[in-house]
C-alpha atoms as a PDB file:
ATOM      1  CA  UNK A   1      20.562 -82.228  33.155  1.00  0.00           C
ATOM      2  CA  UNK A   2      20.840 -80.377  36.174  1.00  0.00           C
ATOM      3  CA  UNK A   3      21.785 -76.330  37.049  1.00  0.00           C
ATOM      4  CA  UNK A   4      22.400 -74.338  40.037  1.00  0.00           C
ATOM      5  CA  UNK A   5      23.194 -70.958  40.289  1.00  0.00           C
ATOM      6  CA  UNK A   6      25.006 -68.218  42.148  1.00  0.00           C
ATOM      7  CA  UNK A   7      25.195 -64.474  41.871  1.00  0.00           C
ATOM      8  CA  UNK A   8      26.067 -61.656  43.547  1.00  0.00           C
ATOM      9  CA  UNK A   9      24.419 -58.475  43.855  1.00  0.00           C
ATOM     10  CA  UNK A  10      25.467 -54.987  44.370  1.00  0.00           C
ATOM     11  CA  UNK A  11      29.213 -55.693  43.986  1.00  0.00           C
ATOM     12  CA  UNK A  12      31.663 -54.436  41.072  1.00  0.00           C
ATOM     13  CA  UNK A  13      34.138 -55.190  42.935  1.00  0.00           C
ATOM     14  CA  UNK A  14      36.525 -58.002  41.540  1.00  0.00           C
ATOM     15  CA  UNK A  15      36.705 -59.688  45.327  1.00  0.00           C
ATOM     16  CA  UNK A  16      32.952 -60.650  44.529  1.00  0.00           C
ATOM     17  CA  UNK A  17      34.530 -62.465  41.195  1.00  0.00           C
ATOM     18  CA  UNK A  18      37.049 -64.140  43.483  1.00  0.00           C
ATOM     19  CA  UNK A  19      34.376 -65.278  45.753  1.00  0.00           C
ATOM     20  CA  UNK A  20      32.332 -67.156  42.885  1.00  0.00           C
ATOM     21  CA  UNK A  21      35.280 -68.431  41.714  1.00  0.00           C
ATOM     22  CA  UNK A  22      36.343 -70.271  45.003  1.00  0.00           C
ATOM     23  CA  UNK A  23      32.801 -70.886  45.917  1.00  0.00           C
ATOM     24  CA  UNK A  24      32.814 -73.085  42.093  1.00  0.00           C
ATOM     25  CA  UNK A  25      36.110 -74.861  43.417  1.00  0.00           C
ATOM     26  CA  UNK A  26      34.533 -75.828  46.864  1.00  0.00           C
ATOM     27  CA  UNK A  27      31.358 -76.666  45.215  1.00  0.00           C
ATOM     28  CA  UNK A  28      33.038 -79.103  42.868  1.00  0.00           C
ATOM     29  CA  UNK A  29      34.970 -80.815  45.976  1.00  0.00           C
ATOM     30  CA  UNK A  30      31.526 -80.977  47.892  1.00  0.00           C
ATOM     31  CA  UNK A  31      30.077 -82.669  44.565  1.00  0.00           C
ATOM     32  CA  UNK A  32      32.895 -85.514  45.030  1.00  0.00           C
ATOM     33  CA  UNK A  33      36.125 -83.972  42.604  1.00  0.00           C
ATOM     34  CA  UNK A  34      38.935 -84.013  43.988  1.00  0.00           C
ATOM     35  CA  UNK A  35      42.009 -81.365  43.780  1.00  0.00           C
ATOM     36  CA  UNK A  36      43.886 -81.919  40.512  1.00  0.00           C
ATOM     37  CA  UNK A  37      40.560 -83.224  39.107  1.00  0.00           C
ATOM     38  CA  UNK A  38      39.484 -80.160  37.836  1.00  0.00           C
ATOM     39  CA  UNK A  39      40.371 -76.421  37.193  1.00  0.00           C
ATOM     40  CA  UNK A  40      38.515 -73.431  37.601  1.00  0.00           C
ATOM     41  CA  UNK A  41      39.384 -70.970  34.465  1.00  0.00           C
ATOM     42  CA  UNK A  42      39.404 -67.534  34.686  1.00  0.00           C
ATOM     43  CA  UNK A  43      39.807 -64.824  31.964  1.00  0.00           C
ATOM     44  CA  UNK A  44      38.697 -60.883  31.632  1.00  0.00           C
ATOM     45  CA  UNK A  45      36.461 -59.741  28.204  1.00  0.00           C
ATOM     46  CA  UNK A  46      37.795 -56.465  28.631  1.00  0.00           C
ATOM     47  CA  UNK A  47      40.947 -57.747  27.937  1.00  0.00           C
ATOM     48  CA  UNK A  48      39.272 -59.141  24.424  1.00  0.00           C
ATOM     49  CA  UNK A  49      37.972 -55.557  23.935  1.00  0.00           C
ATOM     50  CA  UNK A  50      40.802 -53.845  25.118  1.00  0.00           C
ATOM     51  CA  UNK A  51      43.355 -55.908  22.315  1.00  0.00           C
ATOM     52  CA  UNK A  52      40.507 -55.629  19.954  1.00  0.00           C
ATOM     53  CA  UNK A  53      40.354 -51.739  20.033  1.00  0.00           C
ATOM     54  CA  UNK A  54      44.107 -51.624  19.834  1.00  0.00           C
ATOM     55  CA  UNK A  55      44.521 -54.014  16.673  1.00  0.00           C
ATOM     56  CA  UNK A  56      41.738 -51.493  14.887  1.00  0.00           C
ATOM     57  CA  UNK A  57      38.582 -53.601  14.909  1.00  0.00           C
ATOM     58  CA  UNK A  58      35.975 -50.600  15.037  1.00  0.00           C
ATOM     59  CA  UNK A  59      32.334 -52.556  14.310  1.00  0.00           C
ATOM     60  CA  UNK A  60      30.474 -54.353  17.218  1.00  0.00           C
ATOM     61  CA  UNK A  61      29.426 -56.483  14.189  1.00  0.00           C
ATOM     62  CA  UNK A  62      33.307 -57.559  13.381  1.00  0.00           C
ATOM     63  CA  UNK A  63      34.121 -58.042  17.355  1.00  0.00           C
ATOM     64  CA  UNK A  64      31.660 -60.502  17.877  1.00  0.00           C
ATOM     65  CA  UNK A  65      32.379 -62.309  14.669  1.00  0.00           C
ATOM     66  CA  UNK A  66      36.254 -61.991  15.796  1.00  0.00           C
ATOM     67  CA  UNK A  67      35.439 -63.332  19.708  1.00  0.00           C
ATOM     68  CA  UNK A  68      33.668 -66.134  18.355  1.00  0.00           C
ATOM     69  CA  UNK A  69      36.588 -66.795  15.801  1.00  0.00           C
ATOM     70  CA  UNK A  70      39.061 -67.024  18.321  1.00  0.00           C
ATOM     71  CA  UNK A  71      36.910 -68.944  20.751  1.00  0.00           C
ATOM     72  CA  UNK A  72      37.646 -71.634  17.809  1.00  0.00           C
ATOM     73  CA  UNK A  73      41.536 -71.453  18.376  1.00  0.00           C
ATOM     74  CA  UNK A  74      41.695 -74.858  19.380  1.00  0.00           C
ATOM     75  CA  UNK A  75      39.142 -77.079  17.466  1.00  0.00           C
ATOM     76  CA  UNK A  76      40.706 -74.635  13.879  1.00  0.00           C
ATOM     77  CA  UNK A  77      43.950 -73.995  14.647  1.00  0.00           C
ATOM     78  CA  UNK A  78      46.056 -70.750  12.997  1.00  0.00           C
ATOM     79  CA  UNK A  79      44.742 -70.982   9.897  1.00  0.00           C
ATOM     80  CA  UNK A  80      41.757 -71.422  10.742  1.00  0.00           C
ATOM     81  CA  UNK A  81      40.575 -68.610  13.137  1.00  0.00           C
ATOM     82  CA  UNK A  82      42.806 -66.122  10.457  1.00  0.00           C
ATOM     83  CA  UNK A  83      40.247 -67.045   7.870  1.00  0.00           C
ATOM     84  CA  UNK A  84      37.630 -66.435   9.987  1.00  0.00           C
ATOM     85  CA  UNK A  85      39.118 -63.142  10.808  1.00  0.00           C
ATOM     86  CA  UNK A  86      39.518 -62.117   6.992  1.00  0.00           C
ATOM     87  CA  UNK A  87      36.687 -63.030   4.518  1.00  0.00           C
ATOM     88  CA  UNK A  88      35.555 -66.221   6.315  1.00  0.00           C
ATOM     89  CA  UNK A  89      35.984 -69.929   6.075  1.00  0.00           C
ATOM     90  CA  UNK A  90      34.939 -72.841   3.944  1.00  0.00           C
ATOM     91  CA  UNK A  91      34.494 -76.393   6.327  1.00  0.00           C
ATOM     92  CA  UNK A  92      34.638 -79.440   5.103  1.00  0.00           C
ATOM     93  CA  UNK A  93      31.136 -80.160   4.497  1.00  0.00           C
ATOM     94  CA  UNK A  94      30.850 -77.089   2.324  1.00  0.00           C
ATOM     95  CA  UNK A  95      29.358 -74.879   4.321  1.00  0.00           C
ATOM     96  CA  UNK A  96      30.660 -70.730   4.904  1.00  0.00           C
ATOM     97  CA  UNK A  97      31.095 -69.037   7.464  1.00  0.00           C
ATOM     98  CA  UNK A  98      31.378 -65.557   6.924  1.00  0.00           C
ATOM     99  CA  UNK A  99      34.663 -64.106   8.391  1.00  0.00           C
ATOM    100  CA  UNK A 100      35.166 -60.227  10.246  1.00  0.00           C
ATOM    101  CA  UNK A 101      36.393 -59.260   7.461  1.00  0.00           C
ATOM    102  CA  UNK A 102      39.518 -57.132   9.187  1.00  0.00           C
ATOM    103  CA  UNK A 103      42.718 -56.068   7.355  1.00  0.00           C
ATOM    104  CA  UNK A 104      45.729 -57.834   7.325  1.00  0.00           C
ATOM    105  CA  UNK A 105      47.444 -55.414   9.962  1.00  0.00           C
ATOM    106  CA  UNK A 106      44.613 -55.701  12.358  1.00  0.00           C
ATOM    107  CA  UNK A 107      44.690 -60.063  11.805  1.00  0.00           C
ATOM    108  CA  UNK A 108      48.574 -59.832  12.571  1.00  0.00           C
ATOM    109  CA  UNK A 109      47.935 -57.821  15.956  1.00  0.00           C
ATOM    110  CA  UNK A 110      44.889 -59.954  16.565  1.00  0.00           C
ATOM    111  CA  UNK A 111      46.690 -63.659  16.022  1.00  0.00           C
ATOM    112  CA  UNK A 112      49.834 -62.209  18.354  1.00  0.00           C
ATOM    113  CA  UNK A 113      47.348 -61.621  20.687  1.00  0.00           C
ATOM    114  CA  UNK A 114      45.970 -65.320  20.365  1.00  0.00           C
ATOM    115  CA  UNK A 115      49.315 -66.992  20.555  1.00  0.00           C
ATOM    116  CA  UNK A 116      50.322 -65.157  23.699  1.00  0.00           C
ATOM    117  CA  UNK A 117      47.445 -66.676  25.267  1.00  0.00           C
ATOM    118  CA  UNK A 118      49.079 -70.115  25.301  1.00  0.00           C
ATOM    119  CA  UNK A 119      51.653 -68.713  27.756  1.00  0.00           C
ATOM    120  CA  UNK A 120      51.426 -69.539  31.224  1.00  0.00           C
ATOM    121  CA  UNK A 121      48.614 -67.286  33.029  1.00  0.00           C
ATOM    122  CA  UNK A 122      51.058 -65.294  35.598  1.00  0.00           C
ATOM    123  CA  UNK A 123      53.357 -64.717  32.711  1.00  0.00           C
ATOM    124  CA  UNK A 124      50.615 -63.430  30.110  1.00  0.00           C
ATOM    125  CA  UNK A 125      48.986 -61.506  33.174  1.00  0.00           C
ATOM    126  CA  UNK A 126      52.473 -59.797  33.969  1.00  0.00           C
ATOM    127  CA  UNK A 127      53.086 -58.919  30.207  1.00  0.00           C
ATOM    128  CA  UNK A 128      49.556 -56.873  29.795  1.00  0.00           C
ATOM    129  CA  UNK A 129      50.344 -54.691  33.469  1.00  0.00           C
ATOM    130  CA  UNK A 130      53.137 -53.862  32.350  1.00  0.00           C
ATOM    131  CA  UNK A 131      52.437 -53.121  28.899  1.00  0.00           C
ATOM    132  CA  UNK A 132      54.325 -55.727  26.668  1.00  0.00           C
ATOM    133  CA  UNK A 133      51.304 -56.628  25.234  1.00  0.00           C
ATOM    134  CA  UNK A 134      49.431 -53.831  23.242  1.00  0.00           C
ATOM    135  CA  UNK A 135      45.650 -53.397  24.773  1.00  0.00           C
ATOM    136  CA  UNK A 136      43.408 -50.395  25.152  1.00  0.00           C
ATOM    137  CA  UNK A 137      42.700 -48.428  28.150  1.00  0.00           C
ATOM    138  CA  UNK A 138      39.620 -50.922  28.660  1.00  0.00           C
ATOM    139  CA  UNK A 139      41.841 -54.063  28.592  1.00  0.00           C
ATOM    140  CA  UNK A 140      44.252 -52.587  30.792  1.00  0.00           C
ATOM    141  CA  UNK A 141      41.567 -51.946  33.102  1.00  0.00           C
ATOM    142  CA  UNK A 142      40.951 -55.981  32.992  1.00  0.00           C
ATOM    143  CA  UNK A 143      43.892 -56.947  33.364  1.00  0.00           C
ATOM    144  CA  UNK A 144      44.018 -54.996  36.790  1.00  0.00           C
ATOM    145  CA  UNK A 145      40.852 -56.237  37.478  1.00  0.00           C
ATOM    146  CA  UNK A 146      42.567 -59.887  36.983  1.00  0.00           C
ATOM    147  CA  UNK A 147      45.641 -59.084  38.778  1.00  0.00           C
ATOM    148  CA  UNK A 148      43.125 -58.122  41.685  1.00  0.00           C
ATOM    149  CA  UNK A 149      41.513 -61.552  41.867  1.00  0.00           C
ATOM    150  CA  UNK A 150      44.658 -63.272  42.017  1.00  0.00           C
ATOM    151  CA  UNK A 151      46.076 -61.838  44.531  1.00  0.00           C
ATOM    152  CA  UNK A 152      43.037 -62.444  46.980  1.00  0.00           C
ATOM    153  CA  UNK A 153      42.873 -66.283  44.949  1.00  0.00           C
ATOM    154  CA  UNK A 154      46.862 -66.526  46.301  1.00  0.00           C
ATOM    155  CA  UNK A 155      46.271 -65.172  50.079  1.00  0.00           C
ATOM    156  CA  UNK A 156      43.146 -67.673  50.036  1.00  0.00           C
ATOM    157  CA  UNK A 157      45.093 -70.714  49.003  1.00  0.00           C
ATOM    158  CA  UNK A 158      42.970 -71.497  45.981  1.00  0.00           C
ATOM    159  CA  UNK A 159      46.020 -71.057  43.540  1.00  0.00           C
ATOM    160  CA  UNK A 160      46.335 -74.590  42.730  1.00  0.00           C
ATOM    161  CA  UNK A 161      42.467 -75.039  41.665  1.00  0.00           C
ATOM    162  CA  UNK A 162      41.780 -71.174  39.948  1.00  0.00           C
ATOM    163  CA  UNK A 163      43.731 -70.371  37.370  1.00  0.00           C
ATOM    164  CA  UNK A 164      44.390 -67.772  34.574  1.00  0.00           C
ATOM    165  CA  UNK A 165      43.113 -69.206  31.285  1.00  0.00           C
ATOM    166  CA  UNK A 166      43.919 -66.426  28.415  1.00  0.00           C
ATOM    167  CA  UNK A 167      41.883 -68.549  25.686  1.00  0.00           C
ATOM    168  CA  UNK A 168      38.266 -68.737  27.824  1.00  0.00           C
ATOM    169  CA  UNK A 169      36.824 -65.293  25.244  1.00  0.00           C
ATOM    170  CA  UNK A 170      32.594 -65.773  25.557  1.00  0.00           C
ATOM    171  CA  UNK A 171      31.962 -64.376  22.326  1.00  0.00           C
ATOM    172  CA  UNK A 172      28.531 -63.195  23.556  1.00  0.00           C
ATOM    173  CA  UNK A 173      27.966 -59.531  23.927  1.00  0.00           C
ATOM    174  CA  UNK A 174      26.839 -59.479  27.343  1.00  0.00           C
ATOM    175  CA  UNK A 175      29.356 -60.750  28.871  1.00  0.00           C
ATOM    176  CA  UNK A 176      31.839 -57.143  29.940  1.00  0.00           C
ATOM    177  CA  UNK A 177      33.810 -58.337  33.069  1.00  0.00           C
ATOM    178  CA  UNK A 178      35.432 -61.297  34.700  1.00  0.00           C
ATOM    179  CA  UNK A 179      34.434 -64.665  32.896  1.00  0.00           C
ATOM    180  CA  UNK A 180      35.494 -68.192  34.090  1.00  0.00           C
ATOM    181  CA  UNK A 181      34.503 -71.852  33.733  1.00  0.00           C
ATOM    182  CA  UNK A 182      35.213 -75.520  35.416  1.00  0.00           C
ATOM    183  CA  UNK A 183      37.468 -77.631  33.508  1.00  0.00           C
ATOM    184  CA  UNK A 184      37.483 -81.243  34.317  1.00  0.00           C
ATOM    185  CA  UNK A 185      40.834 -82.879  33.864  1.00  0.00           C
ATOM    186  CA  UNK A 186      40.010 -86.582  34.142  1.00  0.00           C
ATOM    187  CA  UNK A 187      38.535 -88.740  31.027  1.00  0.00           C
ATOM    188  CA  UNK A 188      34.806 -88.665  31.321  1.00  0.00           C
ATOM    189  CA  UNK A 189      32.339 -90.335  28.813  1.00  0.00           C
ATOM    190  CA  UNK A 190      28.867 -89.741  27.561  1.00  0.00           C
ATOM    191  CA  UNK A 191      26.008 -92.340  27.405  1.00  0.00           C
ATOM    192  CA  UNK A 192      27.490 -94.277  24.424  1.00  0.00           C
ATOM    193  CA  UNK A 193      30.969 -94.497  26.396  1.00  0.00           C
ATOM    194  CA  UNK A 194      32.815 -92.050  24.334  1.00  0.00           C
ATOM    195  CA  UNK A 195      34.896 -89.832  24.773  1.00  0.00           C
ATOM    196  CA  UNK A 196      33.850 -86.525  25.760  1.00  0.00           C
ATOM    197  CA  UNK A 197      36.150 -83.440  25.342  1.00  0.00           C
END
């Protein structure tokens, strides 16, 4: 297992996100990855927060339990992460998970929130400026935040390797800003030769 790190200091502006974000995508060429090979993901929590508020989910408790529900989206599906977001869930084995327990209006905004996600990043980025898609003042705020980063992504030339990824959530509270991840987009395997997602 091996780490590295980089952070910036002193900056809350979202060029500094940018920066990290391009410095990932160089870093991963300089590691031997080459350009279609991988994707850097980028997404906003206060875009998470900002739908959250608006679909009526008032508890830190029941946003965390919701972030980590929808964080699931692709591993539970629909039905699923909407059991999760009522009473809970039963998985195979038997075990519970206890759900966020929200009402059915605020698990109809929520899951219209979730399936927007799937559309392409400019187009989902474009709906929440211009108000399409119901957020708080907070997610607003990230979404300008987002539309900020791409812009200096675009006039970089980094558009082909950072992209807007809707479904990356962190359903950890300290995460508040700009979140994003490396995606690798060939077939890799673990010790035992299988598979790994």
């Amino acid at each position: 297992f091996m780490q590295f790190d980089a952070d910036t200091v002193g900056s809350a502006s979202p060029a500094a996100d940018a920066e990290v974000c391009m410095m990932a995508a160089d870093t991963m060429e300089a590691l031997g990855l080459e350009r279609g090979q991988y994707v850097i993901n980028v997404n906003n929590r206060k875009l998470f927060d900002g739908m959250l508020a608006a679909a009526g989910v008032a508890t830190e408790k029941a946003r965390l339990i919701a972030l980590r529900a929808i964080d699931k989206f692709d591993r539970l599906g629909r039905q699923g992460v909407e059991a999760l977001l009522g009473k809970g869930r039963l998985d195979e084995s038997g075990d519970f998970t206890q759900g966020a327990e929200l009402s059915d209006d605020s698990i109809r905004k929520v899951m219209k929130y979730v399936e927007s996600m799937h559309l392409g990043g400019d187009q989902m980025l474009e709906m929440l400026l211009n108000g399409s898609i119901e957020v708080s003042d907070a997610g607003k705020s990230g979404a300008q935040e987002l539309d900020q980063i791409a812009g200096l992504i675009k006039s970089a030339g980094y558009s082909d390797r950072i992209v807007f990824n809707f479904s990356v959530v962190r359903g950890l509270e300290y995460y508040t800003g700009p979140v994003f991840e490396c995606e690798l987009l060939i077939p890799t395997t673990d010790e035992d030769g299988k598979p790994v997602r």
